[in-house]
N, C-alpha and C. Protein backbone atom coordinates (compact mmCIF):
# COMPACT_ATOMS: atom_id res chain seq x y z
N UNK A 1 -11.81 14.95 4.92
CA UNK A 1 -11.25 15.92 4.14
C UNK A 1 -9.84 15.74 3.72
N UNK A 2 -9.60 15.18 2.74
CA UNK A 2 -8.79 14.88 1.85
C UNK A 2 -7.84 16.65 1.60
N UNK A 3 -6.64 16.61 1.48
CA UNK A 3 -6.46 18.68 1.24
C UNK A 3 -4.90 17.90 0.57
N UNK A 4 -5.11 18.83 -1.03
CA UNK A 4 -3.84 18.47 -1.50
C UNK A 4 -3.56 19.80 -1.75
N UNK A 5 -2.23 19.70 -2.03
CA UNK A 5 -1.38 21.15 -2.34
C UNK A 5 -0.91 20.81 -3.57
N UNK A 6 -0.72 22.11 -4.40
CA UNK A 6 0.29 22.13 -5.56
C UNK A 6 1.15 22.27 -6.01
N UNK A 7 1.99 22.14 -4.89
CA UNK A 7 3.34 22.18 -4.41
C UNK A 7 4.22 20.76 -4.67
N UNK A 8 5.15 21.30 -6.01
CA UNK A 8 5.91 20.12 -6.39
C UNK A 8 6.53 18.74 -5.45
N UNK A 9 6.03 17.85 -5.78
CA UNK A 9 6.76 16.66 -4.39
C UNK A 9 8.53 16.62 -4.91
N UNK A 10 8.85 16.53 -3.85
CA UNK A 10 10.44 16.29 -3.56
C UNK A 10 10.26 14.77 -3.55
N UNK A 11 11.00 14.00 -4.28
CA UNK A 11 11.56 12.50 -3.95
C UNK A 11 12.15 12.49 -2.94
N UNK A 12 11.71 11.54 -1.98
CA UNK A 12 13.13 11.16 -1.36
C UNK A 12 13.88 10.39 -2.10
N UNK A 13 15.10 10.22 -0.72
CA UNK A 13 16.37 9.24 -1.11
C UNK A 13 15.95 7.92 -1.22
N UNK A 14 16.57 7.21 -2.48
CA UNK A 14 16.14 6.15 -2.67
C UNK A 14 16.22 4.99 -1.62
N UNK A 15 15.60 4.09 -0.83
CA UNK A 15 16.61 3.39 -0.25
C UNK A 15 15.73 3.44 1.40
N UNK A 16 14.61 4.02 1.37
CA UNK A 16 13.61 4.54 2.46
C UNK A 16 12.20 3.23 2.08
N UNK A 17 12.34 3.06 0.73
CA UNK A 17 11.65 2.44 0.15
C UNK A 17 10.06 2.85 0.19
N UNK A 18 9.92 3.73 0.48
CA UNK A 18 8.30 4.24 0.68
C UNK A 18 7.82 4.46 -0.33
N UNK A 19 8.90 5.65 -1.02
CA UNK A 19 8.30 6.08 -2.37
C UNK A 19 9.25 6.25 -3.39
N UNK A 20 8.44 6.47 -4.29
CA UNK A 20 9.18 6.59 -6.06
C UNK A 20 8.73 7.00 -6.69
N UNK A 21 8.82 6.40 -8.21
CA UNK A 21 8.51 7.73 -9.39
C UNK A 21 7.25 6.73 -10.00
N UNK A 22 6.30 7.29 -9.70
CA UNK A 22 5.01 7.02 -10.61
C UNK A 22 5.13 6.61 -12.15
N UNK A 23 4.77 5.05 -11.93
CA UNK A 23 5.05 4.35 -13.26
C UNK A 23 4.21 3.90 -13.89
N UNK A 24 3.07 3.91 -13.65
CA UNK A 24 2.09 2.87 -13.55
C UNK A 24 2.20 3.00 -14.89
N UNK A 25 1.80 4.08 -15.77
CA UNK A 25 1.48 4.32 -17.22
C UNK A 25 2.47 3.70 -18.09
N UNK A 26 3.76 3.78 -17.29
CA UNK A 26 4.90 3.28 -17.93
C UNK A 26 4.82 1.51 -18.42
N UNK A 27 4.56 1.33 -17.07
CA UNK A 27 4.26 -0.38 -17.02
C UNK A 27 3.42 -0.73 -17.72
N UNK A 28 2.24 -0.28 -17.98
CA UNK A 28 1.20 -0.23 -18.90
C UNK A 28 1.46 -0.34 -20.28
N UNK A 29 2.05 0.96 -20.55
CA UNK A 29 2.79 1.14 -22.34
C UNK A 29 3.72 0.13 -22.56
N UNK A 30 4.32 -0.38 -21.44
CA UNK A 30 5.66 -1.33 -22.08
C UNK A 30 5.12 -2.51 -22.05
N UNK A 31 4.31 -2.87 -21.60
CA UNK A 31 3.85 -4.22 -21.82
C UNK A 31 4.39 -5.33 -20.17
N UNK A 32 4.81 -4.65 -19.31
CA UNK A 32 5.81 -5.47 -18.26
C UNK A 32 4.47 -6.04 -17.46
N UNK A 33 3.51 -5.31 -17.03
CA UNK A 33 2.37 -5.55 -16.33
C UNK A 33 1.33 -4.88 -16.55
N UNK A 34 0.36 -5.56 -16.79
CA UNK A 34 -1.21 -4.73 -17.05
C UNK A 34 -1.82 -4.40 -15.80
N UNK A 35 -2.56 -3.35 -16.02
CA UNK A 35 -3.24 -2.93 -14.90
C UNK A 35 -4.12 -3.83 -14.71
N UNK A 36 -5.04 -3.65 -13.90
CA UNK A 36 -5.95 -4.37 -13.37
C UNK A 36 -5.60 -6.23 -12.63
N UNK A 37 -4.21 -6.04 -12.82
CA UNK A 37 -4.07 -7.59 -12.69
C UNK A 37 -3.99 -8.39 -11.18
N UNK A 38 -3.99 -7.78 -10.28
CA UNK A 38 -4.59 -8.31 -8.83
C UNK A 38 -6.10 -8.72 -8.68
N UNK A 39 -5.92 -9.72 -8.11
CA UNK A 39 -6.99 -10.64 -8.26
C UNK A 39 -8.52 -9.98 -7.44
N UNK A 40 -8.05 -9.23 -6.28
CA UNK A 40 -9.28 -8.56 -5.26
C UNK A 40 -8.42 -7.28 -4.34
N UNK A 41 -9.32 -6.87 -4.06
CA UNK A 41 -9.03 -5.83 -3.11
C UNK A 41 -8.51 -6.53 -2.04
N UNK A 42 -8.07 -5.84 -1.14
CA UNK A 42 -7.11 -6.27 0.20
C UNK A 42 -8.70 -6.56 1.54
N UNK A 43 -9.39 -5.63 1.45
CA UNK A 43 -10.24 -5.72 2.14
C UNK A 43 -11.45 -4.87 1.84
N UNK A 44 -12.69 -4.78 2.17
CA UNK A 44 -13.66 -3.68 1.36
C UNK A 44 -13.56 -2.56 2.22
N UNK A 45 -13.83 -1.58 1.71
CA UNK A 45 -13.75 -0.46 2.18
C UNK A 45 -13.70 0.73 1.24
N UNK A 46 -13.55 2.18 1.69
CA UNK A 46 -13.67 3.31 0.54
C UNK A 46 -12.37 3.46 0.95
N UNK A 47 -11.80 4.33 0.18
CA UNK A 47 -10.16 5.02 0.20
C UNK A 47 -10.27 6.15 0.41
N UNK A 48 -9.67 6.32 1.62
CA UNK A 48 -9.66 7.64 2.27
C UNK A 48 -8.53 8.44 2.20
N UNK A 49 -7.10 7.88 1.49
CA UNK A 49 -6.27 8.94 1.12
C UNK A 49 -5.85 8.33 -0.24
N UNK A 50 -5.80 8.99 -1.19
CA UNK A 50 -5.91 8.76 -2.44
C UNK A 50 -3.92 8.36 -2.50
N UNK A 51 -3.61 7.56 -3.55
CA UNK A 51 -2.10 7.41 -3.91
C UNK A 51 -1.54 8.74 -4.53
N UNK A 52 -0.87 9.37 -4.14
CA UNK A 52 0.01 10.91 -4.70
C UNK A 52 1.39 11.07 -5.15
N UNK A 53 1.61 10.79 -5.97
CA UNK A 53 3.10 11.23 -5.80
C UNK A 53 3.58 12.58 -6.58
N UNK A 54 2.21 13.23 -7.02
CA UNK A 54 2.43 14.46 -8.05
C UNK A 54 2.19 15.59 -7.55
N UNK A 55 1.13 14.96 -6.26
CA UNK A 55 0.94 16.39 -5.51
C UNK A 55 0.61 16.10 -3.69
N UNK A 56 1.13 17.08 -3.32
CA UNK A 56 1.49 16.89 -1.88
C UNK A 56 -0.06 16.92 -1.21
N UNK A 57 -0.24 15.95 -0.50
CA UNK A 57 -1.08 15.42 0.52
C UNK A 57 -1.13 15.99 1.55
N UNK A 58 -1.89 16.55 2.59
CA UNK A 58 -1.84 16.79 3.92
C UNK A 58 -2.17 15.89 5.12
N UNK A 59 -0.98 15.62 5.65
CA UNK A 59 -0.98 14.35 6.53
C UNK A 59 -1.31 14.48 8.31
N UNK A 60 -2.63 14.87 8.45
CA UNK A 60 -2.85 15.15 10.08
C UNK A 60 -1.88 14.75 10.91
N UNK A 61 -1.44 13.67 10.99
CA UNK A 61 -1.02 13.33 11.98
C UNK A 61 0.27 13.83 12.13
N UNK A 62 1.22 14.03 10.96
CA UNK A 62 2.73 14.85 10.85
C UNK A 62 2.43 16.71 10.91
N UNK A 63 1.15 16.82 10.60
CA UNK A 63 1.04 18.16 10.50
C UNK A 63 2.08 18.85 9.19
N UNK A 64 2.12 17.91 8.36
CA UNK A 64 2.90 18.19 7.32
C UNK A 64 2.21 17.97 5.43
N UNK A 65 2.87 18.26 4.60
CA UNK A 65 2.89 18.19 3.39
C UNK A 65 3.10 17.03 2.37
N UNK A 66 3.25 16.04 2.32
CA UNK A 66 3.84 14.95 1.73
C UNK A 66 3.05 14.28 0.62
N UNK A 67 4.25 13.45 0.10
CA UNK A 67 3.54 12.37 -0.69
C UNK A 67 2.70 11.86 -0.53
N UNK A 68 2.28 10.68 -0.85
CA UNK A 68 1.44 9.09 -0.65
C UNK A 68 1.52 8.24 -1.53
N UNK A 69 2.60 7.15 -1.18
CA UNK A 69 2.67 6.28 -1.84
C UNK A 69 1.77 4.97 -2.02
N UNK A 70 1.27 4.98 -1.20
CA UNK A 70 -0.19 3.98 -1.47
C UNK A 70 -1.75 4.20 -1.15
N UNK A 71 -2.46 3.66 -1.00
CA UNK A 71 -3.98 4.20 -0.42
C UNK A 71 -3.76 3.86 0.87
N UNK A 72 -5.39 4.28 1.44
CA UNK A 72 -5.43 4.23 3.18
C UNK A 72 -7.06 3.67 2.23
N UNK A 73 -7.12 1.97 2.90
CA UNK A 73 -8.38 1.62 2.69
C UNK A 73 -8.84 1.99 4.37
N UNK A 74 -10.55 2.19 4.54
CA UNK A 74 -11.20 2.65 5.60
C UNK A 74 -11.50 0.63 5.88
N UNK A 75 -11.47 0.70 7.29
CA UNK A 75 -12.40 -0.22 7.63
C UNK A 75 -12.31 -0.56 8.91
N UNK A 76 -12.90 -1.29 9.88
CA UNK A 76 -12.89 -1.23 11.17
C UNK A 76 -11.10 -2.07 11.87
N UNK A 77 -10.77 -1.65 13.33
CA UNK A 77 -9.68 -2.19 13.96
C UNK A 77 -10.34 -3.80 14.32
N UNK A 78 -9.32 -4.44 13.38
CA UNK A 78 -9.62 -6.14 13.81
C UNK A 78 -10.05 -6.60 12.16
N UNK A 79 -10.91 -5.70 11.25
CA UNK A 79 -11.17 -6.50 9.85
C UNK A 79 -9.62 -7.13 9.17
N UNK A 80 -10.11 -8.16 8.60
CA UNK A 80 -9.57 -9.51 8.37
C UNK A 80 -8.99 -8.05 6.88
N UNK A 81 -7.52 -8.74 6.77
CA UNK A 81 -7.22 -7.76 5.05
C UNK A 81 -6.59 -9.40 4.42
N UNK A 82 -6.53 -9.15 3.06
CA UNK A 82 -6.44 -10.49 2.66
C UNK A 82 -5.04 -10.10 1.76
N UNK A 83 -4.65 -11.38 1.06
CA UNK A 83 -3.74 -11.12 -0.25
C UNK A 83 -4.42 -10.70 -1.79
N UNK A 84 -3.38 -9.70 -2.10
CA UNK A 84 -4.58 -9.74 -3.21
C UNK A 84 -3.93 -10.45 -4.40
N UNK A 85 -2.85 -10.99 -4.39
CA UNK A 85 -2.87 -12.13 -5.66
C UNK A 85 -2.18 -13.34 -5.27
N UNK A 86 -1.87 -14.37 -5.65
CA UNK A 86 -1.37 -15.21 -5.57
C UNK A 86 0.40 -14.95 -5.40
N UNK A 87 0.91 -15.15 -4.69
CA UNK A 87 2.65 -15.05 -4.55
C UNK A 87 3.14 -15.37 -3.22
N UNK A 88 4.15 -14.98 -2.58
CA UNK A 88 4.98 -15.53 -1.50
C UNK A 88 5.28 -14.19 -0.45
N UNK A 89 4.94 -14.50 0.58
CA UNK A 89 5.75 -13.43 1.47
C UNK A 89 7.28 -13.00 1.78
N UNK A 90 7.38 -12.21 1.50
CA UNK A 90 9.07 -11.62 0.86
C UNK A 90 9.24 -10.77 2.52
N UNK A 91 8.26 -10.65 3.52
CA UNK A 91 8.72 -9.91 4.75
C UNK A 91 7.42 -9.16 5.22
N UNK A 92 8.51 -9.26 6.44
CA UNK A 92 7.76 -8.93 7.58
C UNK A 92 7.91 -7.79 8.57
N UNK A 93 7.66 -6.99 8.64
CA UNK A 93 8.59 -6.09 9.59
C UNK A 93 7.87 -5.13 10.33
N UNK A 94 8.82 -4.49 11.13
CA UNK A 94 7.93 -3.18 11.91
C UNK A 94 8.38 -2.28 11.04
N UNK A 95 7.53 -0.95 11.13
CA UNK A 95 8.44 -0.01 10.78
C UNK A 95 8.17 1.53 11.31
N UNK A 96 8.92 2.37 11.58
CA UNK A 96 8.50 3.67 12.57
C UNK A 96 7.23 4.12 12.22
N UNK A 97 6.75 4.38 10.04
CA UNK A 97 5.61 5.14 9.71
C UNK A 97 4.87 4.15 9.29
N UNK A 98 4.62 2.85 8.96
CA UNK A 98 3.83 2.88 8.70
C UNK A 98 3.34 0.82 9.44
N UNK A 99 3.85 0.96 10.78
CA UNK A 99 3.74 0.05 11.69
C UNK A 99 4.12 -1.20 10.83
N UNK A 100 3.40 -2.33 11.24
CA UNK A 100 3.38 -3.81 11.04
C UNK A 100 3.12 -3.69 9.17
N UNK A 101 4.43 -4.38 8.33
CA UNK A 101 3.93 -3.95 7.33
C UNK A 101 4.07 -6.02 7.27
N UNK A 102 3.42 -6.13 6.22
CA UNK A 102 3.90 -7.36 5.53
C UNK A 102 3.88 -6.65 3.83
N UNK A 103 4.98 -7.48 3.40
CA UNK A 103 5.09 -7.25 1.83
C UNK A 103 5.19 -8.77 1.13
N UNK A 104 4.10 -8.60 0.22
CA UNK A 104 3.61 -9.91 -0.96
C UNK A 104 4.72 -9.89 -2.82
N UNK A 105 5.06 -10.90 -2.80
CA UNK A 105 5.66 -10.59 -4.08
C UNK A 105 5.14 -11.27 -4.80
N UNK A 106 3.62 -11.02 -5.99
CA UNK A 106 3.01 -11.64 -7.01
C UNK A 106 4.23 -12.64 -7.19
N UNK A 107 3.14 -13.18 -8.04
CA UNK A 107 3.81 -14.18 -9.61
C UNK A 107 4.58 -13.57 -10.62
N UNK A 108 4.24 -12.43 -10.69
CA UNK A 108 4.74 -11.77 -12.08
C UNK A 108 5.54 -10.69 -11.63
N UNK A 109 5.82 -10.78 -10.43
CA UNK A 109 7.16 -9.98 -9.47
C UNK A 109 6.32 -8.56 -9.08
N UNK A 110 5.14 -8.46 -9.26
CA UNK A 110 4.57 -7.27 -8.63
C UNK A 110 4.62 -7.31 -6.68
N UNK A 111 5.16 -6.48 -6.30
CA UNK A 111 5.29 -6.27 -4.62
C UNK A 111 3.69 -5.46 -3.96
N UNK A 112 3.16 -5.90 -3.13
CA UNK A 112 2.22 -5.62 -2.66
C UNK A 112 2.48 -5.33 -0.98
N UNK A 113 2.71 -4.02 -0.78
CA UNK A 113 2.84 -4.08 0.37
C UNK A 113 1.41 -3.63 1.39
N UNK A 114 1.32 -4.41 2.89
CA UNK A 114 0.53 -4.17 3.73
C UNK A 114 0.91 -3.70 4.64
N UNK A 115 0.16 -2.17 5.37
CA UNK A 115 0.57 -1.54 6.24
C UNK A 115 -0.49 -1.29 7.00
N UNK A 116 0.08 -0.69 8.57
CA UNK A 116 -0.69 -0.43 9.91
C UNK A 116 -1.94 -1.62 10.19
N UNK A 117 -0.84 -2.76 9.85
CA UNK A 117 -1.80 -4.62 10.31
C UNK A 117 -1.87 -4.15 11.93
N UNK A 118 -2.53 -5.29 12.70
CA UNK A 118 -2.58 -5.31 14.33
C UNK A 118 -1.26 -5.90 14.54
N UNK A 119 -0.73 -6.95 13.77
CA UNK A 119 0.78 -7.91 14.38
C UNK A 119 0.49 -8.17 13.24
N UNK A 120 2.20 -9.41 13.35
CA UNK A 120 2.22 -9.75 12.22
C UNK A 120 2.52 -11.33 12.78
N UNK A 121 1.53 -11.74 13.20
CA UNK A 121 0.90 -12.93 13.54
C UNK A 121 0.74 -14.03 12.67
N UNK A 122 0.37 -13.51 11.58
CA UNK A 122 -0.47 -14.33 10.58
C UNK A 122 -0.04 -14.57 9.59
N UNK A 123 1.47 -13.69 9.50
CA UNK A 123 2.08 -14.46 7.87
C UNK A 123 3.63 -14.20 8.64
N UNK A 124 4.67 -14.69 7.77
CA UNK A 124 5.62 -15.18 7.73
C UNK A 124 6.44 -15.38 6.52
N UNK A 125 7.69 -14.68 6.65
CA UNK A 125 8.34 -15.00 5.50
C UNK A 125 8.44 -16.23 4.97
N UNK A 126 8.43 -16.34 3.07
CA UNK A 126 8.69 -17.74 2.70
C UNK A 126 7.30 -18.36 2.76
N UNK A 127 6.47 -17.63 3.13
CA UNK A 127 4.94 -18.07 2.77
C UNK A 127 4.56 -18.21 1.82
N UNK A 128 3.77 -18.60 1.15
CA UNK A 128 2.78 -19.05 -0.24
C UNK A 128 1.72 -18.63 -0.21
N UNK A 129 0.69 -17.72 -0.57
CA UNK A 129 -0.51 -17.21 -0.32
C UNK A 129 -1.31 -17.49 -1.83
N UNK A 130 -2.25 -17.47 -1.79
CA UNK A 130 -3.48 -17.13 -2.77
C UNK A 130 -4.14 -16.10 -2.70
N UNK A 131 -4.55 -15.40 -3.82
CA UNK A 131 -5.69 -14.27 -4.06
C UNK A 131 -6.40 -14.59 -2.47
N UNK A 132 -6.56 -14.04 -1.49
CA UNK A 132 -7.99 -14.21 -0.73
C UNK A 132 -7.62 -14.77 0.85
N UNK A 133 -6.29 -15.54 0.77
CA UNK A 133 -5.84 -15.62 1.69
C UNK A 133 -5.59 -14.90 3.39
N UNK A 134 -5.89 -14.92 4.26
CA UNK A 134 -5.57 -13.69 5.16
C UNK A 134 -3.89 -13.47 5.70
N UNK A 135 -4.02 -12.03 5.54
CA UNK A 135 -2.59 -11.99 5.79
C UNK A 135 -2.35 -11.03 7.40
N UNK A 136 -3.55 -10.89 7.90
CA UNK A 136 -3.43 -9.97 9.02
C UNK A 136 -4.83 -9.14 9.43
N UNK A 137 -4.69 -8.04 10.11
CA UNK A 137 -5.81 -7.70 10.45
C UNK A 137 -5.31 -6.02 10.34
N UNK A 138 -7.09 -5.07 10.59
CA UNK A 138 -5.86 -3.48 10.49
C UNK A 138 -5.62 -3.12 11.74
N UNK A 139 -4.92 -2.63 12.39
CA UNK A 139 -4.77 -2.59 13.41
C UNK A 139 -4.56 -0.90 13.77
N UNK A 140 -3.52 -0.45 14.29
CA UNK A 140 -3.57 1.12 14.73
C UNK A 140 -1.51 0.99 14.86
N UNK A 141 -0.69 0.38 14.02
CA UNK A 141 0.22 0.36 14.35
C UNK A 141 1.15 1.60 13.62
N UNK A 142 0.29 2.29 12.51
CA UNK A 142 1.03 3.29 11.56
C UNK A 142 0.77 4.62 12.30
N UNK A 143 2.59 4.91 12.44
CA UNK A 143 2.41 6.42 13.68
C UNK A 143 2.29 7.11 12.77
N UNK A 144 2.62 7.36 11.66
CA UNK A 144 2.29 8.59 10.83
C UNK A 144 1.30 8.67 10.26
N UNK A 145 -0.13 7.42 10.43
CA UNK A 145 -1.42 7.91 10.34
C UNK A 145 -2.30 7.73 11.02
N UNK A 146 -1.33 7.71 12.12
CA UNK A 146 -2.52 7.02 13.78
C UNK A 146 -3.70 8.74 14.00
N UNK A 147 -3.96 9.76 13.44
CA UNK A 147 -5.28 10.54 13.37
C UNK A 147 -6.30 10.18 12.44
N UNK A 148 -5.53 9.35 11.36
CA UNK A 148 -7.56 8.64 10.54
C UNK A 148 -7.55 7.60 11.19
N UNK A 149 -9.22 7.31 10.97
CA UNK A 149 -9.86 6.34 10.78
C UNK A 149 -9.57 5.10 11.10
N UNK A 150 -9.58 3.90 11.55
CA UNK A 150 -9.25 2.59 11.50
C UNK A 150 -9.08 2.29 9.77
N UNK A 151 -7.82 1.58 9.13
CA UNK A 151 -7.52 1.73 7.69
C UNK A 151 -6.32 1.17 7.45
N UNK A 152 -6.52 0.45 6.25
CA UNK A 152 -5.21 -0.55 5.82
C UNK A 152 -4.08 0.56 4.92
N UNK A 153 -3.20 0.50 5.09
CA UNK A 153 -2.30 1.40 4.50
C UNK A 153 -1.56 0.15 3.19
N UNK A 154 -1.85 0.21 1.90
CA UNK A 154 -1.45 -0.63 0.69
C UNK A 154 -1.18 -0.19 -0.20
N UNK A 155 0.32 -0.63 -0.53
CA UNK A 155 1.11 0.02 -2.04
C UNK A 155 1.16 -1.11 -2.72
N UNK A 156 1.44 -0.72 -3.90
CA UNK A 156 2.06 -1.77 -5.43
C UNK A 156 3.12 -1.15 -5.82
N UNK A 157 4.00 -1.83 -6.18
CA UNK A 157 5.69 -1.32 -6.46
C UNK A 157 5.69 -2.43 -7.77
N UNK A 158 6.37 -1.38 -8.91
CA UNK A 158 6.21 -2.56 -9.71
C UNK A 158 8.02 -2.12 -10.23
N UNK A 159 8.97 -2.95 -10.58
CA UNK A 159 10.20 -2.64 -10.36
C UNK A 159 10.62 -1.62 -9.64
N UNK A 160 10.37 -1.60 -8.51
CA UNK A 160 10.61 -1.33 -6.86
C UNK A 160 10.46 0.43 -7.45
N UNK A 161 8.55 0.53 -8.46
CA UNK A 161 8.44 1.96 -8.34
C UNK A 161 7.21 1.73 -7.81
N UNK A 162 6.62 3.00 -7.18
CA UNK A 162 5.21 3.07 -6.22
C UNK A 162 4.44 3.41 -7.64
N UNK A 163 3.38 2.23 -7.57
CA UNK A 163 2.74 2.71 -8.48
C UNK A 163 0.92 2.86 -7.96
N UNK A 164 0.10 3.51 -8.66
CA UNK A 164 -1.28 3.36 -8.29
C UNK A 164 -1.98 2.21 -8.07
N UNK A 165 -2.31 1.72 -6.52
CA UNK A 165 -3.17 0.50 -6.22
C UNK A 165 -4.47 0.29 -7.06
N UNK A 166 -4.99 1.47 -7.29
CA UNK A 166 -6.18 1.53 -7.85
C UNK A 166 -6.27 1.47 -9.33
N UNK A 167 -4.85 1.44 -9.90
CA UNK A 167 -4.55 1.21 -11.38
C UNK A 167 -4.71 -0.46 -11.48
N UNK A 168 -4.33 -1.14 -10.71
CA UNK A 168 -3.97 -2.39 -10.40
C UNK A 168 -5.16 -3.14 -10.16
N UNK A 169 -6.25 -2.89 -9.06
CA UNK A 169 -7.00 -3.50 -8.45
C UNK A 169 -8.23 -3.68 -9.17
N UNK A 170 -8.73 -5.09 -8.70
CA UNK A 170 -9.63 -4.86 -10.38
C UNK A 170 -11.44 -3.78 -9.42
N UNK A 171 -11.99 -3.53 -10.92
CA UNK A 171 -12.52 -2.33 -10.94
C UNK A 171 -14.04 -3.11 -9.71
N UNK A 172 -14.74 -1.82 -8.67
CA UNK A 172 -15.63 -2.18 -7.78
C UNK A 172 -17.04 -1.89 -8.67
């Protein structure tokens, strides 16, 4: 059960890097990046929290109201998540919400970030990846969505704005 509110989202401060201003359409009209242009999904699965930034989400585990800057793909603790386009690993890190992230920077400067991996074992900054490559596994490391499901937490930032994964990813 998915529960959104219609309750205007507040931005945060820039600089948290989670979230931003929904561009996708923008990127689209200007010609900077076409949708659909990631090569595969991160891993199969259904999407169990949709990308939001227009309307507030209800987040079990905060017991709160919020955004969502990327999807929550479903899939079991330990499935393999891959790259989804060709580019370089730009980082690696922990982070309080949304655990073991790794972040991918396409070819065409699109940022792909991966969240609540098991470790971050398996990639390394200054890496080189391909469409398909593995970059980790899902693990249970995101405290602010450790009440769903086993699930990859994945944004697209396209000039460091959160834009829709599912604008991006090509169609199932």
């Amino acid at each position: 059960g998915e529960q959104v509110s219609d309750v205007p989202a507040e931005q945060p401060s820039s600089g948290d890097g989670l979230l931003g201003e929904d561009v996708s359409a923008n990127a689209a009209a200007s010609g900077d990046a076409a949708p659909h242009s990631l090569a595969c999904w991160p891993l199969e699965g259904q999407v169990l929290t949709a990308h939001s930034l227009d309307a507030l989400i209800y987040q079990p585990t905060l017991g709160v109201y919020a955004t969502h800057a990327g999807i929550d793909i479903a899939g079991s603790a330990g499935q393999v998540v891959v790259a989804c386009a060709d580019g370089e690993v730009v980082r690696c890190w922990r982070e309080s919400l949304l655990g073991n992230v790794v972040e991918v920077r396409g070819e065409d400067g699109v940022i792909m970030r991966y969240g609540n991996l098991a470790s971050l074992d398996q990639a390394s900054e200054g890496m080189s990846v391909s469409a398909g490559d593995v970059l980790g596994a899902i693990g249970a490391s995101a405290m602010s969505e450790s009440l769903l499901e086993p699930h990859l937490h994945f944004e697209v930032l396209v000039d460091g704005q959160s834009v829709s994964p599912e604008d991006w990813l090509p169609m199932r």
